[in-house]
PDB file of N, CA and C in Angstrom:
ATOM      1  N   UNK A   1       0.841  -1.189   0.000  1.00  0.00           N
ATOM      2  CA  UNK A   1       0.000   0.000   0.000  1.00  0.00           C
ATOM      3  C   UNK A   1       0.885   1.251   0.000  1.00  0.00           C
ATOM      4  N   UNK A   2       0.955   2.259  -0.657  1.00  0.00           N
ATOM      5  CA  UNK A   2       1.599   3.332  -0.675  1.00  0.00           C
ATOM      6  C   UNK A   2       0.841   4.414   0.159  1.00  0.00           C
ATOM      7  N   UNK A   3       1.806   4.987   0.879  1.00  0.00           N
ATOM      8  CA  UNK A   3       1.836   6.642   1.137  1.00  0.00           C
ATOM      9  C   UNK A   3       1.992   7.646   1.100  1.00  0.00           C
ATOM     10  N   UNK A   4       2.139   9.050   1.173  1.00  0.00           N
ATOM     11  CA  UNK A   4       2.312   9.817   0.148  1.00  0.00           C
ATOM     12  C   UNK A   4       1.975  11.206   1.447  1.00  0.00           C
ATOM     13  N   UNK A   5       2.685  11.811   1.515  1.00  0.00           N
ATOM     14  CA  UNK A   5       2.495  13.104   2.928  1.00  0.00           C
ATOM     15  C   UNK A   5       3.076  14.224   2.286  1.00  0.00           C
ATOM     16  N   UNK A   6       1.899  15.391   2.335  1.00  0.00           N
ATOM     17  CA  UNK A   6       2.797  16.476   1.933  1.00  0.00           C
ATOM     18  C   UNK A   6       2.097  17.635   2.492  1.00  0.00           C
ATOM     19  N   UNK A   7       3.436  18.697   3.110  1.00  0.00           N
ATOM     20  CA  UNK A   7       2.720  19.957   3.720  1.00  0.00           C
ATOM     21  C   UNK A   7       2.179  21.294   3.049  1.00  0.00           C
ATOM     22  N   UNK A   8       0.883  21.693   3.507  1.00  0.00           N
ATOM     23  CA  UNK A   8       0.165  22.681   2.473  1.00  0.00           C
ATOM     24  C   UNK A   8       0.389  23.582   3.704  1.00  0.00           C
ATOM     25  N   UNK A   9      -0.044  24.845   2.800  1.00  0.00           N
ATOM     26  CA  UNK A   9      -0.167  25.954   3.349  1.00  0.00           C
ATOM     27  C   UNK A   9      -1.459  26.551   3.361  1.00  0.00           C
ATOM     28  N   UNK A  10      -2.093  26.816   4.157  1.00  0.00           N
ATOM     29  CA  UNK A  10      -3.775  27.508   4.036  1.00  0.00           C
ATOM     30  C   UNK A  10      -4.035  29.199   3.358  1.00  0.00           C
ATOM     31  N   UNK A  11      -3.986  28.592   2.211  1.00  0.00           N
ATOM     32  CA  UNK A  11      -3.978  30.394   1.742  1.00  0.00           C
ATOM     33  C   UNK A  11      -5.268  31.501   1.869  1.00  0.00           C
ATOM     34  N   UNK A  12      -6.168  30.614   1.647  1.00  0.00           N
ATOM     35  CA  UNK A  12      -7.913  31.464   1.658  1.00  0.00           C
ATOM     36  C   UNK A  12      -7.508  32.076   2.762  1.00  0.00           C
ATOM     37  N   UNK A  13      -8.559  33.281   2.336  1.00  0.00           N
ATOM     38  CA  UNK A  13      -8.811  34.659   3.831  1.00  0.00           C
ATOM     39  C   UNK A  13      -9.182  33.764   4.897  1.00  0.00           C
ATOM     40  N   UNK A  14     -10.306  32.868   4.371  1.00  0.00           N
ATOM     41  CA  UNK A  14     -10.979  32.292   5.917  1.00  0.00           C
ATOM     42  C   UNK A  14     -10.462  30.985   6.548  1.00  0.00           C
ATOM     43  N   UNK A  15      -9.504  30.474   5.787  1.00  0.00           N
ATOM     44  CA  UNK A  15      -9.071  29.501   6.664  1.00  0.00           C
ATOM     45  C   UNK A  15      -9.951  28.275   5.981  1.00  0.00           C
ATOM     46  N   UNK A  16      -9.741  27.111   6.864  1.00  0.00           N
ATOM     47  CA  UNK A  16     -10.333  25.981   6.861  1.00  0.00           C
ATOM     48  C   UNK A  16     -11.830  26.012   7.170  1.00  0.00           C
ATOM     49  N   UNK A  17     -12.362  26.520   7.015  1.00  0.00           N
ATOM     50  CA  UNK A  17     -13.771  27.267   7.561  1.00  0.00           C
ATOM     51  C   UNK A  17     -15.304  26.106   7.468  1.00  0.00           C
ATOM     52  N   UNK A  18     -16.388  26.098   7.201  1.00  0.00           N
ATOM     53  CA  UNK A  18     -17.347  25.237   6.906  1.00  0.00           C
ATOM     54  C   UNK A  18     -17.057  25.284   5.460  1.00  0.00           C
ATOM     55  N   UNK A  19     -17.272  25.709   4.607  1.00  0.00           N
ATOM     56  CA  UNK A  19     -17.447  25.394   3.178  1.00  0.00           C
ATOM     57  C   UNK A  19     -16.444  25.071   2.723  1.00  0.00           C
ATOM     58  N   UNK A  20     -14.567  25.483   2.951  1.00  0.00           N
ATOM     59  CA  UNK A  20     -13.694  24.944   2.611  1.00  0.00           C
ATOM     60  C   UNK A  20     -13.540  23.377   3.087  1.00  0.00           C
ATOM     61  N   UNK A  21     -14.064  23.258   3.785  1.00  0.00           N
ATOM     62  CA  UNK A  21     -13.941  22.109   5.274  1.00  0.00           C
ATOM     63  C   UNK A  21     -14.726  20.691   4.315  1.00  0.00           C
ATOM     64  N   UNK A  22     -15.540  21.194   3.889  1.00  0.00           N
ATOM     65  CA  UNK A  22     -16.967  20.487   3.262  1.00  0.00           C
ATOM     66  C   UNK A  22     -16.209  19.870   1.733  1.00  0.00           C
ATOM     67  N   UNK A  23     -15.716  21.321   0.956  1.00  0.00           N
ATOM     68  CA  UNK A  23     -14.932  20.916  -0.188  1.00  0.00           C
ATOM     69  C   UNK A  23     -13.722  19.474  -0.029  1.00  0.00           C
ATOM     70  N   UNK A  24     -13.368  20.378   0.885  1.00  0.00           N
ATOM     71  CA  UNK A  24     -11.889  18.937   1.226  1.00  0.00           C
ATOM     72  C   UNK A  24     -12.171  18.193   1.311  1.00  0.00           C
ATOM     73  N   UNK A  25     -13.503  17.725   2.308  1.00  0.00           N
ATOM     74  CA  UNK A  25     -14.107  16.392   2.714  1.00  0.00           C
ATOM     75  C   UNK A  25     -14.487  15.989   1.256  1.00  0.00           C
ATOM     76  N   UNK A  26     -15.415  16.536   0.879  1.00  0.00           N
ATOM     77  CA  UNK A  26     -15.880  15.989  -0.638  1.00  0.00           C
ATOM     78  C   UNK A  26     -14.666  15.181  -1.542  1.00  0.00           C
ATOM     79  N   UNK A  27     -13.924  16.490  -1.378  1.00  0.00           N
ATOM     80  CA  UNK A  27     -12.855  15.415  -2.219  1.00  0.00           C
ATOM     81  C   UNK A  27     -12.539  14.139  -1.908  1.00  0.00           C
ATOM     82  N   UNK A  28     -11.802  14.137  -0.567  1.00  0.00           N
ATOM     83  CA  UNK A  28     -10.952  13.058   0.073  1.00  0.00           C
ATOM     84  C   UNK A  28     -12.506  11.787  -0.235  1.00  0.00           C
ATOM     85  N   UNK A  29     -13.483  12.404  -0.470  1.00  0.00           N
ATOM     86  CA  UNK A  29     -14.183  10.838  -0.130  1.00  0.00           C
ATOM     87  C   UNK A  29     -14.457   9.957  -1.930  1.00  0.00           C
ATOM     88  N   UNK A  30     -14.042  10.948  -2.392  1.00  0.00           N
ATOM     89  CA  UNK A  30     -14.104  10.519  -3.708  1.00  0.00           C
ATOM     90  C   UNK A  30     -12.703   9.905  -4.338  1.00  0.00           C
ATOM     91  N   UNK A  31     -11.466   9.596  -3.144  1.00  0.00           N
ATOM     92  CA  UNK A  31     -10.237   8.690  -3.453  1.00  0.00           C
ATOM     93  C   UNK A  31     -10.881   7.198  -2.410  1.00  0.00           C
ATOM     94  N   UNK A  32     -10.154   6.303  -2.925  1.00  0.00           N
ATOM     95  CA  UNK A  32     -10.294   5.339  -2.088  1.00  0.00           C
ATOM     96  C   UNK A  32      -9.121   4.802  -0.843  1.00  0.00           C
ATOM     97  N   UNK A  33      -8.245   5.922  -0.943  1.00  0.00           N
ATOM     98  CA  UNK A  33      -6.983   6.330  -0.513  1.00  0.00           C
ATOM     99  C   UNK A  33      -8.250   7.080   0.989  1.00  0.00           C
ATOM    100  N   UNK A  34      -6.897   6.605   2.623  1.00  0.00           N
ATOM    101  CA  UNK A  34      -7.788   7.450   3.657  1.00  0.00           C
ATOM    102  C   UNK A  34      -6.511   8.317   4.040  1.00  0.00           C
ATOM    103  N   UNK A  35      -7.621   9.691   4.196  1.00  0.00           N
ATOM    104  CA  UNK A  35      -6.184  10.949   3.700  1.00  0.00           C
ATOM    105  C   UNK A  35      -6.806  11.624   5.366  1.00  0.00           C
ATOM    106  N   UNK A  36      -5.868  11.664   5.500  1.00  0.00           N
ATOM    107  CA  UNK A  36      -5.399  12.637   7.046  1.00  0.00           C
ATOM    108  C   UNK A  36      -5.066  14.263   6.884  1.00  0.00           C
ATOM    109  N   UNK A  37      -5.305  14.640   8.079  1.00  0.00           N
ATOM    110  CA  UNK A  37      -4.651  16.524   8.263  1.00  0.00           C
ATOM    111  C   UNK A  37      -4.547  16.796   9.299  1.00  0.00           C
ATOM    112  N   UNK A  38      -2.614  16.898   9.930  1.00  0.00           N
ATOM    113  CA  UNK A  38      -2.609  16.976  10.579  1.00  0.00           C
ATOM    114  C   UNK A  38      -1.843  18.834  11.038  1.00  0.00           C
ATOM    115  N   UNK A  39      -2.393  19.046  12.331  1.00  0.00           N
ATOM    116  CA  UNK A  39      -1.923  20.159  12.637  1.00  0.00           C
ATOM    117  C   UNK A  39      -1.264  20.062  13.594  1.00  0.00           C
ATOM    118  N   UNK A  40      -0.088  20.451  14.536  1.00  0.00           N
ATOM    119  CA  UNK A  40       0.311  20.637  15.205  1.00  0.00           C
ATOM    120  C   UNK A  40       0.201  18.770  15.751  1.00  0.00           C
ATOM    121  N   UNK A  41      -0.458  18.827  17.188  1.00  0.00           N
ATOM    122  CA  UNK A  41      -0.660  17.185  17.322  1.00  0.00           C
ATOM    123  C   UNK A  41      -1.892  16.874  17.197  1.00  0.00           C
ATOM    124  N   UNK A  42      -2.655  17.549  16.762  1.00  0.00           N
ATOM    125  CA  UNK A  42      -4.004  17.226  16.208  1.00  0.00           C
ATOM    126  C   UNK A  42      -3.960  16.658  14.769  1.00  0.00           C
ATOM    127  N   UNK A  43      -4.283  14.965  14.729  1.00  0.00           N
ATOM    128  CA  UNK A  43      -4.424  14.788  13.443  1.00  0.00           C
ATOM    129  C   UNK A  43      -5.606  13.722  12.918  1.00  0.00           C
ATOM    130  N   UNK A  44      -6.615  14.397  11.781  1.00  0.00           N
ATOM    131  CA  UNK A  44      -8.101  14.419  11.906  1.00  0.00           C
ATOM    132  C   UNK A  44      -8.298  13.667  10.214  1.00  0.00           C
ATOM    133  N   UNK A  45      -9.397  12.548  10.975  1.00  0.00           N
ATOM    134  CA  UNK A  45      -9.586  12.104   8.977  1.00  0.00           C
ATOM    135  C   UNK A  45     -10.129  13.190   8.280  1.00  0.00           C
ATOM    136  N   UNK A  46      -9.368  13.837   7.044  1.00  0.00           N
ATOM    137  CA  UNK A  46     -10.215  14.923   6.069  1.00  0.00           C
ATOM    138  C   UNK A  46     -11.401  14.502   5.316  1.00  0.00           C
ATOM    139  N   UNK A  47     -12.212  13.004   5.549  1.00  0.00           N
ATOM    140  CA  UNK A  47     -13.625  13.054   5.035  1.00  0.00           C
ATOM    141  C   UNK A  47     -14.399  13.860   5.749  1.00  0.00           C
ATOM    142  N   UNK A  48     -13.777  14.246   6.665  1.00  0.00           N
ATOM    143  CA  UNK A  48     -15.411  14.720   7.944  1.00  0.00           C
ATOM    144  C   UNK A  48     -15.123  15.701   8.128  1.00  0.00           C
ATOM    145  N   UNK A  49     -16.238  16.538   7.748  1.00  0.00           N
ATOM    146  CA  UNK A  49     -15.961  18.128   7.889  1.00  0.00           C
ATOM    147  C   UNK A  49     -16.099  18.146   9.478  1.00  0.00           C
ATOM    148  N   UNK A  50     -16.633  18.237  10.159  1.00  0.00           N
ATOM    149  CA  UNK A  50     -16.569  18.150  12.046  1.00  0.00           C
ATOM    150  C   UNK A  50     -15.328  18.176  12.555  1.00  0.00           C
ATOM    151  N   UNK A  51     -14.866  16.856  12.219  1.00  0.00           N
ATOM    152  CA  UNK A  51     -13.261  16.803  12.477  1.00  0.00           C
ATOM    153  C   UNK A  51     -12.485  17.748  11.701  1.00  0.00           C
ATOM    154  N   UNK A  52     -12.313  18.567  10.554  1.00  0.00           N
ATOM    155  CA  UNK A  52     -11.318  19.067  10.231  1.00  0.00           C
ATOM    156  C   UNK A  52     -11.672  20.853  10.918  1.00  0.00           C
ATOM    157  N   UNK A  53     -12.786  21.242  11.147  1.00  0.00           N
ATOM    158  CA  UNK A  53     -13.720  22.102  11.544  1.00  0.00           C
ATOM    159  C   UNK A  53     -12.950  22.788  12.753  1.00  0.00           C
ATOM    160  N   UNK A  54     -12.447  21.571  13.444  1.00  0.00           N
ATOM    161  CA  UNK A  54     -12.386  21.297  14.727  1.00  0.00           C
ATOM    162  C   UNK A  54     -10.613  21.775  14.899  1.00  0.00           C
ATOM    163  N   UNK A  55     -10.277  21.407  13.609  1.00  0.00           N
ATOM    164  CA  UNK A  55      -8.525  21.771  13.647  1.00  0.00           C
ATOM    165  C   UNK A  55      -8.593  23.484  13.799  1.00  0.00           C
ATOM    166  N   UNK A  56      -9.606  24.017  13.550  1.00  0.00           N
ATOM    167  CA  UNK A  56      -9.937  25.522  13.663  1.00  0.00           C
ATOM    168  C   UNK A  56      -8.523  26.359  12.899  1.00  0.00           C
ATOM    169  N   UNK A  57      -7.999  26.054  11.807  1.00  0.00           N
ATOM    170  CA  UNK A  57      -6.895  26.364  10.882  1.00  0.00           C
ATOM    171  C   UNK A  57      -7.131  27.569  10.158  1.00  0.00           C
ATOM    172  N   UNK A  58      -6.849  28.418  10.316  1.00  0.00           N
ATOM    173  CA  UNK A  58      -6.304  29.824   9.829  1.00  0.00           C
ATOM    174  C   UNK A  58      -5.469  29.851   8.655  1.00  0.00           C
ATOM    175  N   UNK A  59      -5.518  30.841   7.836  1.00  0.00           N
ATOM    176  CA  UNK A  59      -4.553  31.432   6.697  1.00  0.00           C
ATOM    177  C   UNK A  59      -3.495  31.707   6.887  1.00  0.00           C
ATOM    178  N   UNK A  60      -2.184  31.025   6.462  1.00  0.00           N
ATOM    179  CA  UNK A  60      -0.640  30.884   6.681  1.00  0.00           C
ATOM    180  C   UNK A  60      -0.475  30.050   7.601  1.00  0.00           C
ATOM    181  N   UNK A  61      -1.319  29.034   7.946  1.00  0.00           N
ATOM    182  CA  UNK A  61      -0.985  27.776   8.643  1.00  0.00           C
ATOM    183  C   UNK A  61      -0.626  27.037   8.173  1.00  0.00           C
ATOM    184  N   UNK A  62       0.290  26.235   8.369  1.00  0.00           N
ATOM    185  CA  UNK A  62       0.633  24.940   7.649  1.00  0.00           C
ATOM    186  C   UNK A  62       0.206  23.355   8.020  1.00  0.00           C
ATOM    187  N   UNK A  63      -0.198  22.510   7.585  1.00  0.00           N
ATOM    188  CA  UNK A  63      -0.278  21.230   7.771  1.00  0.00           C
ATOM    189  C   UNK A  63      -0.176  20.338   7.061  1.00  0.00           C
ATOM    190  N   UNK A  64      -0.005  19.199   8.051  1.00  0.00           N
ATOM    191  CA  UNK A  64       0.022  17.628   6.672  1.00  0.00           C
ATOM    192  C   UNK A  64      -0.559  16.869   6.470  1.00  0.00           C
ATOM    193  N   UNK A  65      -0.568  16.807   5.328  1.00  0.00           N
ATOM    194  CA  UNK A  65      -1.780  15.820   4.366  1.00  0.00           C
ATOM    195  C   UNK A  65      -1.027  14.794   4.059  1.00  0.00           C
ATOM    196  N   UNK A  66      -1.889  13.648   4.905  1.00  0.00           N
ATOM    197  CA  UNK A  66      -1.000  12.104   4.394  1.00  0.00           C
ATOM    198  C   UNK A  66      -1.865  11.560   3.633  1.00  0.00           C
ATOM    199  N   UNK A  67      -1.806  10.536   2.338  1.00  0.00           N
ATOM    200  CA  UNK A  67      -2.626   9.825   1.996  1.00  0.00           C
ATOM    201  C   UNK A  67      -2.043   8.239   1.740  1.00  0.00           C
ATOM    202  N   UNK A  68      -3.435   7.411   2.307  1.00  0.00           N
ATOM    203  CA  UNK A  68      -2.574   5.828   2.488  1.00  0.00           C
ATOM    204  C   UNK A  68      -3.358   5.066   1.736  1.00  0.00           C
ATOM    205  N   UNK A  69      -3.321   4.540   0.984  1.00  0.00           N
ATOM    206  CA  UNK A  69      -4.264   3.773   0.097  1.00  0.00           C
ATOM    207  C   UNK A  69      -3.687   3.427  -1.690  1.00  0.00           C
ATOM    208  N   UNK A  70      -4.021   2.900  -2.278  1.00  0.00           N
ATOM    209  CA  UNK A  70      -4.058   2.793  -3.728  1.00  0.00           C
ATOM    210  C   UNK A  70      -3.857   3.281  -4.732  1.00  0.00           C
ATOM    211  N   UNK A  71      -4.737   4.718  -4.475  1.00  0.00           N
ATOM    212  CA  UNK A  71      -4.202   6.029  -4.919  1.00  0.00           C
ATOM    213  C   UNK A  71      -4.098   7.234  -4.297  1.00  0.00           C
ATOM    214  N   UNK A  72      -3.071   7.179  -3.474  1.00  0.00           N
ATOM    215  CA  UNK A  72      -2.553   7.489  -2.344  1.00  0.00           C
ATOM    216  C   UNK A  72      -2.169   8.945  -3.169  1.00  0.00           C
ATOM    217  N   UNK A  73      -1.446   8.745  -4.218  1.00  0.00           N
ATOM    218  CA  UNK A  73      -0.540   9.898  -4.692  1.00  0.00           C
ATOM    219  C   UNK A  73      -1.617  10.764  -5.801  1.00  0.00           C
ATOM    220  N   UNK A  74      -2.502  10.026  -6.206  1.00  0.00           N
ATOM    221  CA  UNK A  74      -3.551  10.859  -7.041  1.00  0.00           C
ATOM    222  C   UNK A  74      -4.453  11.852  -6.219  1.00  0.00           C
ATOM    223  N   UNK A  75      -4.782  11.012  -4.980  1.00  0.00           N
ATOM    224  CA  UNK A  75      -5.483  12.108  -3.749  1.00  0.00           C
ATOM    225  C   UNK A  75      -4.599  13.399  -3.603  1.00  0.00           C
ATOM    226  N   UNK A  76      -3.210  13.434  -3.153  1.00  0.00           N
ATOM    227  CA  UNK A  76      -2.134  14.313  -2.376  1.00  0.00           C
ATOM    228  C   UNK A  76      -2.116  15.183  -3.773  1.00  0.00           C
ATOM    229  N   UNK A  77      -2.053  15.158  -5.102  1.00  0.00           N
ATOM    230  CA  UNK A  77      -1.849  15.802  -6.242  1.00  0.00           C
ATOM    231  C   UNK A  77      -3.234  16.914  -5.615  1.00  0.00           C
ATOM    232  N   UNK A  78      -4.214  16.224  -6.087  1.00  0.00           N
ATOM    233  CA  UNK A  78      -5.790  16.667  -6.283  1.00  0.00           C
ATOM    234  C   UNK A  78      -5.839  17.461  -4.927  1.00  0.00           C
ATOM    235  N   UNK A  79      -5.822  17.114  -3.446  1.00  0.00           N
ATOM    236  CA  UNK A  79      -5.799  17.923  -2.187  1.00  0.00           C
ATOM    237  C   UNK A  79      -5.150  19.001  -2.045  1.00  0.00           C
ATOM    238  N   UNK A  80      -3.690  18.846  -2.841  1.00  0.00           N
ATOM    239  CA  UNK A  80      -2.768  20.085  -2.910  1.00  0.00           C
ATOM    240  C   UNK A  80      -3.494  21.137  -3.737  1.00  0.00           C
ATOM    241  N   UNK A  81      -3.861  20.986  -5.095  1.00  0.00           N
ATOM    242  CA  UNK A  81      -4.470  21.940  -5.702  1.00  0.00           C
ATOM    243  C   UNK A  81      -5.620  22.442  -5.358  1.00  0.00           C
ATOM    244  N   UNK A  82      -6.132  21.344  -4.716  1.00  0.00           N
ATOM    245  CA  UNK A  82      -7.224  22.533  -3.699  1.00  0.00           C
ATOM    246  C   UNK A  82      -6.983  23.417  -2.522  1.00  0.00           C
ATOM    247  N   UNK A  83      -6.121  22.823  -2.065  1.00  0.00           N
ATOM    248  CA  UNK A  83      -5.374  24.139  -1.335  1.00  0.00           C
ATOM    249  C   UNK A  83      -4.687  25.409  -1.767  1.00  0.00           C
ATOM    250  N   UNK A  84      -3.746  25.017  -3.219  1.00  0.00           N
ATOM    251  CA  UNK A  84      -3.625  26.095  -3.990  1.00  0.00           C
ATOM    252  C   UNK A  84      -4.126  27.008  -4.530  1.00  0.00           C
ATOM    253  N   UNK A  85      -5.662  26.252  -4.917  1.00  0.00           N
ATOM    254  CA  UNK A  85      -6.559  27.676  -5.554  1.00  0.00           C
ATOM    255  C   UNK A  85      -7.439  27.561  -4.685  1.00  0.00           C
ATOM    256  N   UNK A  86      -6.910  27.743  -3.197  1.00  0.00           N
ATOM    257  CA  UNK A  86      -7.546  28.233  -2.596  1.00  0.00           C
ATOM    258  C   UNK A  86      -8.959  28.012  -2.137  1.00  0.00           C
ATOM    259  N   UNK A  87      -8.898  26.781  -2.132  1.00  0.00           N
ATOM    260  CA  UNK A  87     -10.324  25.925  -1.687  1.00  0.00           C
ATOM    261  C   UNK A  87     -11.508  26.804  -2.539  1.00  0.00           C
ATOM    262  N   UNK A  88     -11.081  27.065  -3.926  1.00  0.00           N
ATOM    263  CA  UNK A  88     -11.666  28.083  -5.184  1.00  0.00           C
ATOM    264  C   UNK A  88     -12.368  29.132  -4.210  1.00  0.00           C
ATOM    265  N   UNK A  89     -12.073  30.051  -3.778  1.00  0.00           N
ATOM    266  CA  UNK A  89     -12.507  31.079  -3.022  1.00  0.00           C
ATOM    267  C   UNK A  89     -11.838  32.409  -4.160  1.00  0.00           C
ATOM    268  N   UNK A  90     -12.853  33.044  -4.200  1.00  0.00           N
ATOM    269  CA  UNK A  90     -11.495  34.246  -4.826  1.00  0.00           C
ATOM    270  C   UNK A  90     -10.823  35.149  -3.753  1.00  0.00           C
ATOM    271  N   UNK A  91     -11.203  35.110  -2.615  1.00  0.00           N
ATOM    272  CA  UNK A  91     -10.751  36.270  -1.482  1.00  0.00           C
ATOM    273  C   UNK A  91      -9.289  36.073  -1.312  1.00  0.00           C
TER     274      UNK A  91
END
């Protein structure tokens, strides 16, 4: 089984917020890969918006995204670019 960990940076104004929170989850549930985010020592499955909600993550935070599964490395591609454009927010 492969793994695949890589650290993002939270660029949106609002952070990890409900609707970014919701996006991520959406994604991660559409790999069959189970993808993690961890902050500091908090580290939360990214299907569930509650749990990532809960990491309460701010703009210029950093964390890591592990993914363990099958397509472990197609998730971490796809998660990164949603962090890049910014969980599509234009702010």
């Amino acid at each position: 089984m492969t793994k695949a960990c890589k650290t993002l940076v939270i660029r949106n104004k609002l952070g990890l917020h409900a609707r970014a929170a919701t996006k991520l989850a959406q994604l991660t549930q559409s790999f069959k890969s189970e993808i993690t985010v961890q902050q500091g020592e908090q580290c939360v499955n990214a299907a569930s918006v509650m749990c990532l909600m809960l990491l309460a993550s701010q703009q210029g935070k950093s964390v890591e995204v592990c993914a363990e599964g099958d397509d472990a490395e197609d998730a971490l591609v796809a998660v990164s670019e949603l962090f890049e454009d910014r969980f599509e927010e234009n702010e």
